[in-house]
C-alpha atoms as a PDB file:
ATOM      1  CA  UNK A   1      71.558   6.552 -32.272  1.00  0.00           C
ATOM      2  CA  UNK A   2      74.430   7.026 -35.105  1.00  0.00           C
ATOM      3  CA  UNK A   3      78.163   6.367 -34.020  1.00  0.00           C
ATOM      4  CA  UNK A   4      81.466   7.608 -34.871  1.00  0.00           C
ATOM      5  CA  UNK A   5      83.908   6.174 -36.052  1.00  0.00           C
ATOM      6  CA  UNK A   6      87.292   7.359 -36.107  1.00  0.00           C
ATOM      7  CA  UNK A   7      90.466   6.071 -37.449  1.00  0.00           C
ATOM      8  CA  UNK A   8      93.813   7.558 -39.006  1.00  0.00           C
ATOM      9  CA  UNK A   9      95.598   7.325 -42.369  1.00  0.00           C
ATOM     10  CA  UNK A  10      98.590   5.179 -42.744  1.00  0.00           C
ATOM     11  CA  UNK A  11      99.660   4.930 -46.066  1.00  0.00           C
ATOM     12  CA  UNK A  12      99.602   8.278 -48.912  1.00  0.00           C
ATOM     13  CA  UNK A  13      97.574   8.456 -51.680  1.00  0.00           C
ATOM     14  CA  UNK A  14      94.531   6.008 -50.495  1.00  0.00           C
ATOM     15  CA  UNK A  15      91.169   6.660 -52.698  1.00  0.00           C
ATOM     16  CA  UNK A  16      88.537   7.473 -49.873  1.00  0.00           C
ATOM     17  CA  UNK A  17      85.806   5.156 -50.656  1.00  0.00           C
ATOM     18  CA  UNK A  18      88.616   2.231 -50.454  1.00  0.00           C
ATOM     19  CA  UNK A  19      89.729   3.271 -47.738  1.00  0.00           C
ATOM     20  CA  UNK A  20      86.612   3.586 -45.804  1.00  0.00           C
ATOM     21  CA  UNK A  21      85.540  -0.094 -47.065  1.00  0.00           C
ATOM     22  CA  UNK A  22      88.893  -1.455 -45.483  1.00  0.00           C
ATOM     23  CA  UNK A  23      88.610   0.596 -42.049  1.00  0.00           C
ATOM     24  CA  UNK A  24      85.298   0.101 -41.431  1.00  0.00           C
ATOM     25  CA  UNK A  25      84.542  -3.431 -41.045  1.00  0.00           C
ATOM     26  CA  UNK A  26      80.521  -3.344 -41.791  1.00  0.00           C
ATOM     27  CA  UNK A  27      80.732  -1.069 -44.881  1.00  0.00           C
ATOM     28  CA  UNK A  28      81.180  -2.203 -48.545  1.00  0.00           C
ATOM     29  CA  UNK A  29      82.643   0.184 -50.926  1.00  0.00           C
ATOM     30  CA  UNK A  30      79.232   1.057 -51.814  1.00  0.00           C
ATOM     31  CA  UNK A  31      77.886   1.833 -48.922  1.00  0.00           C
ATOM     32  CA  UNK A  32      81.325   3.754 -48.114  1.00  0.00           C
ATOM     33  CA  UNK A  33      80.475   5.465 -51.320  1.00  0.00           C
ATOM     34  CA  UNK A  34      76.802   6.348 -50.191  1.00  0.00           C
ATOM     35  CA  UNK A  35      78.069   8.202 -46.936  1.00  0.00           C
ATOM     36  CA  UNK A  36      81.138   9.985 -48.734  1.00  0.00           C
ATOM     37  CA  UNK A  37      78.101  11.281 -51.113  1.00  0.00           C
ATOM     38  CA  UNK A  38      75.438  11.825 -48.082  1.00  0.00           C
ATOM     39  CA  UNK A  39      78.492  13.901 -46.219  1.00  0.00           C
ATOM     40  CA  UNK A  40      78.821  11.750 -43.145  1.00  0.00           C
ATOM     41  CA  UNK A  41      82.797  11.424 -43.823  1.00  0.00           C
ATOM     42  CA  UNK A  42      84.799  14.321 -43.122  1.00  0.00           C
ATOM     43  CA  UNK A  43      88.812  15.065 -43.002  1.00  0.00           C
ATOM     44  CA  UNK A  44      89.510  17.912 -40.484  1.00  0.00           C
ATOM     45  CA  UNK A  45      86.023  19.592 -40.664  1.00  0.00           C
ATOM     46  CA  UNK A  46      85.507  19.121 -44.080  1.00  0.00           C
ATOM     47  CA  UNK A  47      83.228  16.524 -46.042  1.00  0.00           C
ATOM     48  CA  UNK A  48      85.232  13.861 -48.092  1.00  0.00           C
ATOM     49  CA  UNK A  49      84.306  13.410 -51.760  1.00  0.00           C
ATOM     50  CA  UNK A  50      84.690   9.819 -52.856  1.00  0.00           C
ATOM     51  CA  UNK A  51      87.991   9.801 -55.429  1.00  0.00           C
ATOM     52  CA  UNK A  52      89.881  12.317 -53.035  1.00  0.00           C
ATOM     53  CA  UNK A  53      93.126  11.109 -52.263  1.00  0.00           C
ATOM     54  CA  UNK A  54      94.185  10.969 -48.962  1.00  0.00           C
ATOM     55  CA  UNK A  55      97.453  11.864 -47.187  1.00  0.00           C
ATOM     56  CA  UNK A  56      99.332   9.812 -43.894  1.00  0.00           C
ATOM     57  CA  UNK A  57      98.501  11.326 -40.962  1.00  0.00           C
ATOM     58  CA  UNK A  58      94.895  12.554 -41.443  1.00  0.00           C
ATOM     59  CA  UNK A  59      92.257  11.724 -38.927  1.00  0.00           C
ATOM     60  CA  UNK A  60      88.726  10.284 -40.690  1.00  0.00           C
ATOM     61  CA  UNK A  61      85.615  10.457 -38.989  1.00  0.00           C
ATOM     62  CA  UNK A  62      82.836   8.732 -40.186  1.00  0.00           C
ATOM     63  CA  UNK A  63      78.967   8.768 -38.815  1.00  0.00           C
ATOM     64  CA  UNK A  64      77.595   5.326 -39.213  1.00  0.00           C
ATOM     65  CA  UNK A  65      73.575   5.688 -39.068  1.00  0.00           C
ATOM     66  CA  UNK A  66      70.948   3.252 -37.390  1.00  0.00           C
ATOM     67  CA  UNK A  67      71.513   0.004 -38.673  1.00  0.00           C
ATOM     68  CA  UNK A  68      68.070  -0.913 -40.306  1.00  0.00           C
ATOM     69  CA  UNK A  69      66.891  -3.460 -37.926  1.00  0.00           C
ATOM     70  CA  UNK A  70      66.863  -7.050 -38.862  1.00  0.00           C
ATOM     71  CA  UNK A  71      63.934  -8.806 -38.624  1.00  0.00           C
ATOM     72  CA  UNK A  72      65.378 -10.704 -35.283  1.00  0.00           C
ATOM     73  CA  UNK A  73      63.241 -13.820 -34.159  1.00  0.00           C
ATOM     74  CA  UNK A  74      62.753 -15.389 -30.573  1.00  0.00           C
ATOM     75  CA  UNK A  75      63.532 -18.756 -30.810  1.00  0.00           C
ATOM     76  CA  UNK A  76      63.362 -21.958 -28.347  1.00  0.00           C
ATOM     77  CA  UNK A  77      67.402 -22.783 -28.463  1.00  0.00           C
ATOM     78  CA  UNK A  78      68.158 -24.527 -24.948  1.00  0.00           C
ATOM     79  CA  UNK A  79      71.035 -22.202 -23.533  1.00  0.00           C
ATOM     80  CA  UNK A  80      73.394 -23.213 -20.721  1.00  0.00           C
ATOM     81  CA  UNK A  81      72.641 -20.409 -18.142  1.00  0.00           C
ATOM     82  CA  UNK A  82      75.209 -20.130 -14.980  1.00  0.00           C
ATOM     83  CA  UNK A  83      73.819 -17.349 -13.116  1.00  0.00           C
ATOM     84  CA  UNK A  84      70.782 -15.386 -13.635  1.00  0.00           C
ATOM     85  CA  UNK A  85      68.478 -12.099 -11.946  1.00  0.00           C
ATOM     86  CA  UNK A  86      66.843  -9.314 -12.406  1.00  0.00           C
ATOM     87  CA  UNK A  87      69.529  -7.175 -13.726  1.00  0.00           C
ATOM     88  CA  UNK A  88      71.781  -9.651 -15.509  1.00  0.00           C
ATOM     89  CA  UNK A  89      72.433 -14.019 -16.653  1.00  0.00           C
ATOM     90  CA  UNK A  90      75.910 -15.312 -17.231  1.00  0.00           C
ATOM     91  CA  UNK A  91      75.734 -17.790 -19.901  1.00  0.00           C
ATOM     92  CA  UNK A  92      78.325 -20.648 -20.920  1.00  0.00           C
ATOM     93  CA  UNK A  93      78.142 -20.674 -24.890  1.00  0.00           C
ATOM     94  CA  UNK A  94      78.941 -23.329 -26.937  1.00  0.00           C
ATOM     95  CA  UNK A  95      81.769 -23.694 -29.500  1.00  0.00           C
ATOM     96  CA  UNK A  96      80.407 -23.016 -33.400  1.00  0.00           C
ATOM     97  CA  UNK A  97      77.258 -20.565 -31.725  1.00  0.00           C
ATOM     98  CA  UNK A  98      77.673 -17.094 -33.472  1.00  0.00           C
ATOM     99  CA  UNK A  99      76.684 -14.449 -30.475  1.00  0.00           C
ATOM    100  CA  UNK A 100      74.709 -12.299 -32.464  1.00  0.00           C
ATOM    101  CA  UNK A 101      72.640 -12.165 -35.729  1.00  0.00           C
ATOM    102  CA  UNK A 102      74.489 -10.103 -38.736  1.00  0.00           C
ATOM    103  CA  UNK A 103      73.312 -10.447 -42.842  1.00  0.00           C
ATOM    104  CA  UNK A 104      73.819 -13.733 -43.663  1.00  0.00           C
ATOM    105  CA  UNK A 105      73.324 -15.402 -40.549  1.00  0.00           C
ATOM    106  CA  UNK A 106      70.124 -14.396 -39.089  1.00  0.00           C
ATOM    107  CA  UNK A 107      69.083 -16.995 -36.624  1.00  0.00           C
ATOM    108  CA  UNK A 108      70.627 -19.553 -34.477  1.00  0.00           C
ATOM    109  CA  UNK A 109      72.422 -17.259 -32.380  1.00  0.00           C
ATOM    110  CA  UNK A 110      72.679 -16.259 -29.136  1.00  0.00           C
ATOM    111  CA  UNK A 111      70.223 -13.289 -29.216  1.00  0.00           C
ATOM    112  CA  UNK A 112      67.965 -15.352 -30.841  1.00  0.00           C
ATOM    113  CA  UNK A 113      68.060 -17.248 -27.664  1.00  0.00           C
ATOM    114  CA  UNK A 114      68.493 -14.445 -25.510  1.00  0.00           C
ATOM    115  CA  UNK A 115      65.213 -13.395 -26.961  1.00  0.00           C
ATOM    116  CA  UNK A 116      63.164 -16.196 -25.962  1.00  0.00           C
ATOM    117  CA  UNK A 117      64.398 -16.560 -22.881  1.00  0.00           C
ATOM    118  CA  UNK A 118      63.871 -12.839 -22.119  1.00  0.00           C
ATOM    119  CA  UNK A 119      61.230 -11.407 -24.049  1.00  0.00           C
ATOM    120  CA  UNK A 120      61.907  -7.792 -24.021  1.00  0.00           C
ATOM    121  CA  UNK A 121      63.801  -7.374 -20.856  1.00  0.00           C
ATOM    122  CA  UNK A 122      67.312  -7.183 -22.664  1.00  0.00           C
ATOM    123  CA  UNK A 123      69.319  -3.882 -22.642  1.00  0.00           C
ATOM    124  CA  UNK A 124      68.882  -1.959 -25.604  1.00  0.00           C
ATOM    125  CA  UNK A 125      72.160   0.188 -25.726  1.00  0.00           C
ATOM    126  CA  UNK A 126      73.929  -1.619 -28.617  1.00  0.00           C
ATOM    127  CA  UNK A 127      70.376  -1.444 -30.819  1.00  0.00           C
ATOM    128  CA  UNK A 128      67.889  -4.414 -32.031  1.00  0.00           C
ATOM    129  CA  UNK A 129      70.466  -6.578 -33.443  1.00  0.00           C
ATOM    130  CA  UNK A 130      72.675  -6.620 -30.214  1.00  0.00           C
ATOM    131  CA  UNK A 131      70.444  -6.711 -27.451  1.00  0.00           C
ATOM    132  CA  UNK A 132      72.084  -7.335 -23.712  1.00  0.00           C
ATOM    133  CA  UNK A 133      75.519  -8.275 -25.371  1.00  0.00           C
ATOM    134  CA  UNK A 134      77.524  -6.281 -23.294  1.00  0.00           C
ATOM    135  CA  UNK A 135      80.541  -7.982 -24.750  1.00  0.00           C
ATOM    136  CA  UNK A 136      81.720 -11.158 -27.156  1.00  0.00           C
ATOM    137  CA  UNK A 137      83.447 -14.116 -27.862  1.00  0.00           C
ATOM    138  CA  UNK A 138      83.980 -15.325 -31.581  1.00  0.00           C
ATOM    139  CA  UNK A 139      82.052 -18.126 -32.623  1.00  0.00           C
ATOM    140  CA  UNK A 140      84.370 -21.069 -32.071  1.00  0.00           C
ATOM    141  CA  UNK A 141      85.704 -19.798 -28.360  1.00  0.00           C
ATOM    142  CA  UNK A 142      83.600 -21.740 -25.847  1.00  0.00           C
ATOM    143  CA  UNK A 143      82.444 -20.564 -22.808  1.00  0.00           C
ATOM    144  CA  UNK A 144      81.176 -17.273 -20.274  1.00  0.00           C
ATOM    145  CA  UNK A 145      79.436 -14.340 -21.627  1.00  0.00           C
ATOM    146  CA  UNK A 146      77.299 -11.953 -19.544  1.00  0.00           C
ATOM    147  CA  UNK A 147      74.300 -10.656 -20.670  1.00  0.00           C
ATOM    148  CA  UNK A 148      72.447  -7.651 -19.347  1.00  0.00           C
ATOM    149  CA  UNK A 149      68.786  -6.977 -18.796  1.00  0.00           C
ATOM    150  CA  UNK A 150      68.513  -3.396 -18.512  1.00  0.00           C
ATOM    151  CA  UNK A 151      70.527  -0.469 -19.393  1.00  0.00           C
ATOM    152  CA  UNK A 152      71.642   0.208 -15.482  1.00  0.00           C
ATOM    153  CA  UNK A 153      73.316  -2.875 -15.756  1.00  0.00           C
ATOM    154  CA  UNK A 154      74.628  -2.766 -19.370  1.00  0.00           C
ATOM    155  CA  UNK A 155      76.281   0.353 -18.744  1.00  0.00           C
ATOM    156  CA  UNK A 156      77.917  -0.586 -15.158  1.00  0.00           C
ATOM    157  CA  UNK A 157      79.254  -3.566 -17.010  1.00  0.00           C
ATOM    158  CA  UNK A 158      80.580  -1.459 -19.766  1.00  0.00           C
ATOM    159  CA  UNK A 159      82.237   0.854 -17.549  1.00  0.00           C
ATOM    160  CA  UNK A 160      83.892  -2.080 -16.100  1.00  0.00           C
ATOM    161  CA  UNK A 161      85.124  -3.226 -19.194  1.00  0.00           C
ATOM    162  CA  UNK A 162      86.357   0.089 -20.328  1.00  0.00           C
ATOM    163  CA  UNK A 163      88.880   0.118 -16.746  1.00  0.00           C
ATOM    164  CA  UNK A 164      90.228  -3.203 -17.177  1.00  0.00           C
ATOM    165  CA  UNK A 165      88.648  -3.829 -14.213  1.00  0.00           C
ATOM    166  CA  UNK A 166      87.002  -7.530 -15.341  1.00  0.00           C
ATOM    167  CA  UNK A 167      88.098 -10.646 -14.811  1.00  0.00           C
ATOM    168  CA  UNK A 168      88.632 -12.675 -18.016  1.00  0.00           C
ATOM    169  CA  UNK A 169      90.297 -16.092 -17.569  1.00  0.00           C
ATOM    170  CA  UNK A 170      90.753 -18.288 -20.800  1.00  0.00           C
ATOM    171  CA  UNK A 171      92.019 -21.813 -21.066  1.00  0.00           C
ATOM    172  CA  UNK A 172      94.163 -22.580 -24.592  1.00  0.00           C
ATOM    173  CA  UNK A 173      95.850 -25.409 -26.177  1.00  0.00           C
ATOM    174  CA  UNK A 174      98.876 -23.657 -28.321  1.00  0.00           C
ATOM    175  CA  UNK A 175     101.421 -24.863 -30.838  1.00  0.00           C
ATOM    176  CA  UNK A 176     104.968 -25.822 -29.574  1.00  0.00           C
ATOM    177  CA  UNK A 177     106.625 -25.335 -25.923  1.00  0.00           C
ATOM    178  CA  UNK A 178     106.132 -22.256 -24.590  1.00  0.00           C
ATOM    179  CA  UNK A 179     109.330 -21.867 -23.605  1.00  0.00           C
ATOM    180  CA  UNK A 180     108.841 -19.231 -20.132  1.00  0.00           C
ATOM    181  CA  UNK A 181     106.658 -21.094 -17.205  1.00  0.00           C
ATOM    182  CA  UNK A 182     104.897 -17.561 -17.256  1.00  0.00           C
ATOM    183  CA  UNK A 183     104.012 -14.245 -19.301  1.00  0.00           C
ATOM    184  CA  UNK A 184     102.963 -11.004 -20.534  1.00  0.00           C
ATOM    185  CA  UNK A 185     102.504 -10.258 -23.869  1.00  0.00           C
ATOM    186  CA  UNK A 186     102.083  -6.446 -24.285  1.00  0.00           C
ATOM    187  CA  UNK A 187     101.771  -5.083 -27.800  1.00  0.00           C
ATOM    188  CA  UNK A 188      99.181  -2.965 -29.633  1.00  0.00           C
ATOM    189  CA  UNK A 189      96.546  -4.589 -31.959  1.00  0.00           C
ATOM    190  CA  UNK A 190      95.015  -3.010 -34.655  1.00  0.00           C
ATOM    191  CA  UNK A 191      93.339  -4.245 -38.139  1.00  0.00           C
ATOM    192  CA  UNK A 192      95.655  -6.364 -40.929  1.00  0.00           C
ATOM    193  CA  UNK A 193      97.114  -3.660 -43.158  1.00  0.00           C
ATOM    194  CA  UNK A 194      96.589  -6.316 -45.934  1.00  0.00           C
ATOM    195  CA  UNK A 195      93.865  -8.975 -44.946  1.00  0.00           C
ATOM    196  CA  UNK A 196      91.199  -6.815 -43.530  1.00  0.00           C
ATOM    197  CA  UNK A 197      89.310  -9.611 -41.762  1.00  0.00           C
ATOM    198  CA  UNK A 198      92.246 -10.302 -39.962  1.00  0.00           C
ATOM    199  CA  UNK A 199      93.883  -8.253 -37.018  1.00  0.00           C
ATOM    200  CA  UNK A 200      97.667  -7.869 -36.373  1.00  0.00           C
ATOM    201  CA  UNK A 201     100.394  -6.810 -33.993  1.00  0.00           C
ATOM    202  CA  UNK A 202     101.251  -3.066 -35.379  1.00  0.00           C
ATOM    203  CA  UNK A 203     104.071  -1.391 -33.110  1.00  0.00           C
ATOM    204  CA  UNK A 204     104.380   1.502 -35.566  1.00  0.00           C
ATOM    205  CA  UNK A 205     100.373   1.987 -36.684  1.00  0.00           C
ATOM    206  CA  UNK A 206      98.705   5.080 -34.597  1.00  0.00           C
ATOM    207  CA  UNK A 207      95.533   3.423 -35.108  1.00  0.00           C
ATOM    208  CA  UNK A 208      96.218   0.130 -33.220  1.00  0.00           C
ATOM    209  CA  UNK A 209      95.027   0.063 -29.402  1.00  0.00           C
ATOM    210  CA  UNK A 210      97.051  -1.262 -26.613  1.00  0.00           C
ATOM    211  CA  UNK A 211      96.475  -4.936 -25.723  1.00  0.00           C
ATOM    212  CA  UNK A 212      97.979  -7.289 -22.748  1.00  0.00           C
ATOM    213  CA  UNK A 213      97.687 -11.055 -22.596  1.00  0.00           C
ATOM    214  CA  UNK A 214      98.867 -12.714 -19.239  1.00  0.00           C
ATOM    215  CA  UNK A 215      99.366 -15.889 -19.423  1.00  0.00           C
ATOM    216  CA  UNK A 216     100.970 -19.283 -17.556  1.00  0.00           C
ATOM    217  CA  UNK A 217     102.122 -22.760 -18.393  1.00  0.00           C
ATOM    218  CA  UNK A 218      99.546 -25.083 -17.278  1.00  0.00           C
ATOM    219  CA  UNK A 219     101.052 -28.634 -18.619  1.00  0.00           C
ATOM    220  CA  UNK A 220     103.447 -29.073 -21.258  1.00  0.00           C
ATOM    221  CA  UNK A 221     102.374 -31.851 -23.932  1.00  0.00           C
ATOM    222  CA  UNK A 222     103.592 -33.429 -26.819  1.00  0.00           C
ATOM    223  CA  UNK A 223     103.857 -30.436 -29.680  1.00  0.00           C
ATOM    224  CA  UNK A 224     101.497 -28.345 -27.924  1.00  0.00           C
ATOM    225  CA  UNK A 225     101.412 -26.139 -24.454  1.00  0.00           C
ATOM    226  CA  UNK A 226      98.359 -25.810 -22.431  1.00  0.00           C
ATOM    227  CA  UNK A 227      98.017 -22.682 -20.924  1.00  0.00           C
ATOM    228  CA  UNK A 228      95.369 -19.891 -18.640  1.00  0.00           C
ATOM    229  CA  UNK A 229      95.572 -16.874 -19.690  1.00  0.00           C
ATOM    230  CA  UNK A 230      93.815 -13.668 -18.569  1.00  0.00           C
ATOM    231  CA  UNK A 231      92.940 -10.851 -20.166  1.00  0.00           C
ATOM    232  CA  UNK A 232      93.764  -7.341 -19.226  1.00  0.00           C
ATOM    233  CA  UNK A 233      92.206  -5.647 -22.570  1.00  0.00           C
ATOM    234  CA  UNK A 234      89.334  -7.181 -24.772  1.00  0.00           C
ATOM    235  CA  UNK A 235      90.615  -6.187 -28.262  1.00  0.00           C
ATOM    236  CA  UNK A 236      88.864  -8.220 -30.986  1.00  0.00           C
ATOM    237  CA  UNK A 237      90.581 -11.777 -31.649  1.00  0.00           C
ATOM    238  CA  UNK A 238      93.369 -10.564 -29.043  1.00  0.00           C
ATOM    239  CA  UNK A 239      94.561 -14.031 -27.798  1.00  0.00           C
ATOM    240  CA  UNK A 240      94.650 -15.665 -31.069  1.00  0.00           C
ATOM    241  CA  UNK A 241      96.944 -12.684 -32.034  1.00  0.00           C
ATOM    242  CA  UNK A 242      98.947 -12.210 -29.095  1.00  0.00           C
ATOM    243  CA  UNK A 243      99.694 -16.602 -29.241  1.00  0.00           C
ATOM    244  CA  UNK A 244     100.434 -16.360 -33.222  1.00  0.00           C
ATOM    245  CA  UNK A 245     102.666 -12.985 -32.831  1.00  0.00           C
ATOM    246  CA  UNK A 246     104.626 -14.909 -30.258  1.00  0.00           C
ATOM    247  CA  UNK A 247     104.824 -18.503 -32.255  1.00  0.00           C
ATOM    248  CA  UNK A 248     102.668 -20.394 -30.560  1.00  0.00           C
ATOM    249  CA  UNK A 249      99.230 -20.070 -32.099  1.00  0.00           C
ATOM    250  CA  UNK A 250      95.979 -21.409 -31.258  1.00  0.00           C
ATOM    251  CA  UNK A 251      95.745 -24.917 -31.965  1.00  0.00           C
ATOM    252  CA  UNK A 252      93.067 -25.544 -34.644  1.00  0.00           C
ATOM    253  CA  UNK A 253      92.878 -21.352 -35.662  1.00  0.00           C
ATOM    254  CA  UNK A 254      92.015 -21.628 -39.073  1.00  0.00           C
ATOM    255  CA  UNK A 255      92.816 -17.795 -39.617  1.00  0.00           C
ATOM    256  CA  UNK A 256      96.252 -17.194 -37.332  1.00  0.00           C
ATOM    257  CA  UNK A 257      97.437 -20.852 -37.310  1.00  0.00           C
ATOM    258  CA  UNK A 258      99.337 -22.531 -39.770  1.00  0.00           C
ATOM    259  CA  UNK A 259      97.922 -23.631 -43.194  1.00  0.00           C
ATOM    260  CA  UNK A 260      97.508 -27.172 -42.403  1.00  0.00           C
ATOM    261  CA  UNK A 261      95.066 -26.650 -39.499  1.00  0.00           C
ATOM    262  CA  UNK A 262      93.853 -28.982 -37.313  1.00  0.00           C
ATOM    263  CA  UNK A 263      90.138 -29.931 -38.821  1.00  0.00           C
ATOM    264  CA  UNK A 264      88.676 -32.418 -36.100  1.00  0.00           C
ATOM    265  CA  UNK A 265      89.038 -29.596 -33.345  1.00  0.00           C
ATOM    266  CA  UNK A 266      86.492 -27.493 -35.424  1.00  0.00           C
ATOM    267  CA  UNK A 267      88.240 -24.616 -34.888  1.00  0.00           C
ATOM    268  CA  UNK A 268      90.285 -22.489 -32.146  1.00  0.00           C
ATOM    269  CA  UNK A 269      91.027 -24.501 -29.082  1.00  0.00           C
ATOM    270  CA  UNK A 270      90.212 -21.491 -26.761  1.00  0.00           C
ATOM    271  CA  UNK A 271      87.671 -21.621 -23.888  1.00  0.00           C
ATOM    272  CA  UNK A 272      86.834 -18.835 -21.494  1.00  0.00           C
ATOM    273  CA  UNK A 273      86.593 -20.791 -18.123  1.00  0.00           C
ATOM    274  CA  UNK A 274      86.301 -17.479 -16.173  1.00  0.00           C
ATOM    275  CA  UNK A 275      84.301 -14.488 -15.699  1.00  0.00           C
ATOM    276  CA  UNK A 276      84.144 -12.182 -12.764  1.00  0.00           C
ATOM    277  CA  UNK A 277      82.377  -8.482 -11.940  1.00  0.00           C
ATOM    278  CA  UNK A 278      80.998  -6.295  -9.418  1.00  0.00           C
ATOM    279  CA  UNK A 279      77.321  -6.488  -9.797  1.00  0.00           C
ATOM    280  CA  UNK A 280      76.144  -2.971 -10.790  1.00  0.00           C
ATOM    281  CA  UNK A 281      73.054  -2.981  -8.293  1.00  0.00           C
ATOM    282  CA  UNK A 282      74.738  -4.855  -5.591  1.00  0.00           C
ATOM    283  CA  UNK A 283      77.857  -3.791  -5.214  1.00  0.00           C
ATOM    284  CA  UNK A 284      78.900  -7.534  -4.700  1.00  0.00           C
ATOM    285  CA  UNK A 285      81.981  -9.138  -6.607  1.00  0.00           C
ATOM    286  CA  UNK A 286      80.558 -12.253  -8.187  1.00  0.00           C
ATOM    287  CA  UNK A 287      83.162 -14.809 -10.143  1.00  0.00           C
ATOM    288  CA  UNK A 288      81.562 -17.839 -12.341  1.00  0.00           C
ATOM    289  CA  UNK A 289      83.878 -20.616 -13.895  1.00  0.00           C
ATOM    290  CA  UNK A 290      83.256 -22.809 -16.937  1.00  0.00           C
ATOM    291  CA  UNK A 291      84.576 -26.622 -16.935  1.00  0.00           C
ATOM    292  CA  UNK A 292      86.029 -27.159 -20.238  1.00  0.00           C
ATOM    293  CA  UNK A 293      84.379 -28.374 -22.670  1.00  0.00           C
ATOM    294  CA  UNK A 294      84.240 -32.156 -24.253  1.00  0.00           C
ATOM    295  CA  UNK A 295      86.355 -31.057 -27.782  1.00  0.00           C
ATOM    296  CA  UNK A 296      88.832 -29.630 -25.288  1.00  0.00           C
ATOM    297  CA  UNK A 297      89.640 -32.024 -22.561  1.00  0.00           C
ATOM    298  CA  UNK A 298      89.172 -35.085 -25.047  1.00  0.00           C
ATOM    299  CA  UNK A 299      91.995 -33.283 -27.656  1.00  0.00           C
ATOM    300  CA  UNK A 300      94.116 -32.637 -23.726  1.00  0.00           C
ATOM    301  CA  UNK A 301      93.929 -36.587 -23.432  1.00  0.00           C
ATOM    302  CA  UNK A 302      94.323 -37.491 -26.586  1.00  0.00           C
ATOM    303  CA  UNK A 303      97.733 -35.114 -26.502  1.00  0.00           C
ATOM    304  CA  UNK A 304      98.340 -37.006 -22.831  1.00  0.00           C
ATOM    305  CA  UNK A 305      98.469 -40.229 -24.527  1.00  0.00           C
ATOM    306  CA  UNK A 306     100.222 -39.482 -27.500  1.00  0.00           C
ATOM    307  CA  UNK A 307     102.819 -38.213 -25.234  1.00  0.00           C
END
């Protein structure tokens, strides 16, 4: 099926196809071009020609069709599997394994996986290239991810998602002393109005969705603070945001951290150590944890020490 997208202007004057190619993060401006010309951009009602100059305020809707289907290959990668039936598996990733295959990076993913492990009994609701990934987890965050099996159990997770009704527990290792024992951090994330790979903190921007991050001192170390934090929204990169808006970013987050980034850790020190859900056949709540992973607890005692 083809999916809106929606999303409203911020700045005057903004060419359309540039526009589209900054909102939209699969689309190039060619592509963007291609739907402006095929009609499936419109501005209040109305199709959008490409050069058309757009005003603050306006509301875009765009109709993204059926990704072409990438040629997506079973293969035998072991995977560390927590939890698993008929319906559903709850799966601890590891650190540097992209979740699902995209241009460029085809195979060694977690579908790929996902695909030999489970033939053809993965949901199909987010198409061939997403199969059973109800939600994510960047590729350097370690840790739980549930995967569903059918499309009962895809959309009961989904649904669970959408209320806030999850549990999502993450562990972190942050710069500098988080100064409060314990926190919320409440503000609205939408995508860098600059660096469109990036997302930001936007208290003005319409488009940005709420986000909250709570979040408590675990142990204070040398430089650093290791914290839990839980999630009450899923927006996209929304702890590393919510840590670098407030000072203290990820330790070894080579996009929100500072320049001279910690190399060795490979990456954001971020782990999701918890998952929890009703079970959309059963009824039953059903929590998993994570122990952290070797990168993590060896840079915790090498941070011990040093202290």
């Amino acid at each position: 099926m083809s999916r809106e997208v929606r999303f409203v202007v911020e700045e005057e004057g903004q060419r359309a196809d540039k526009l589209l190619a900054q909102e939209v993060e699969e689309l190039t401006r060619s592509a963007a071009q291609q739907l402006l010309a095929q009609g499936l951009v419109t501005c209040e009602g109305k199709p959008l020609g490409k050069s058309e100059k757009l005003k603050a305020g306006q509301e875009i809707v765009v109709v993204l069709p059926d990704a072409q289907p990438l040629d997506v290959q079973a293969q035998d990668i072991p995977l560390d599997i927590v939890y698993e039936d008929g319906d559903l598996l709850v799966v601890n990733k590891p650190k540097g394994m992209v979740v699902h295959p995209a241009p460029g990076n085809p195979d060694g993913t977690l579908v790929n996986a996902l695909l030999y492990h489970c033939g053809e009994s993965l949901s199909g609701i987010n198409g061939v290239m997403r199969p059973g990934i109800v939600h994510r987890i960047d590729k350097d965050t370690s840790g739980l991810l549930i995967v569903a099996k059918n499309d009962m159990a895809h959309q009961g997770l989904a649904e669970q998602i959408q209320a806030h009704s999850f549990t999502r527990e993450y562990r972190a290792v942050v710069y500098g002393n988080v100064k409060e024992d314990q926190g919320t951090v409440d503000q609205p994330i939408g995508r860098h109005p600059v660096e469109r790979k990036k997302m930001a903190v936007l208290p003005q921007s319409p488009a940005a969705r709420r986000a909250v991050t709570h979040y408590v001192v675990e142990e204070r170390l040398k430089g650093f603070t290791y914290l839990r934090l839980r999630l009450e929204t899923g927006r996209t990169h929304q702890i590393r945001v919510h840590m670098a808006y407030l000072g203290h970013p990820v330790a070894g987050d080579p996009v929100y951290g500072p320049k001279k980034v910690l190399t060795f850790l490979q990456g954001q020190c971020l782990h999701a150590g918890k998952i929890g859900f009703v079970h959309p056949r059963t009824g039953e709540y059903l929590e998993f944890t994570a122990p952290l992973p070797a990168y993590f607890s060896d840079f915790l005692e090498k941070l011990r020490r040093e202290g």
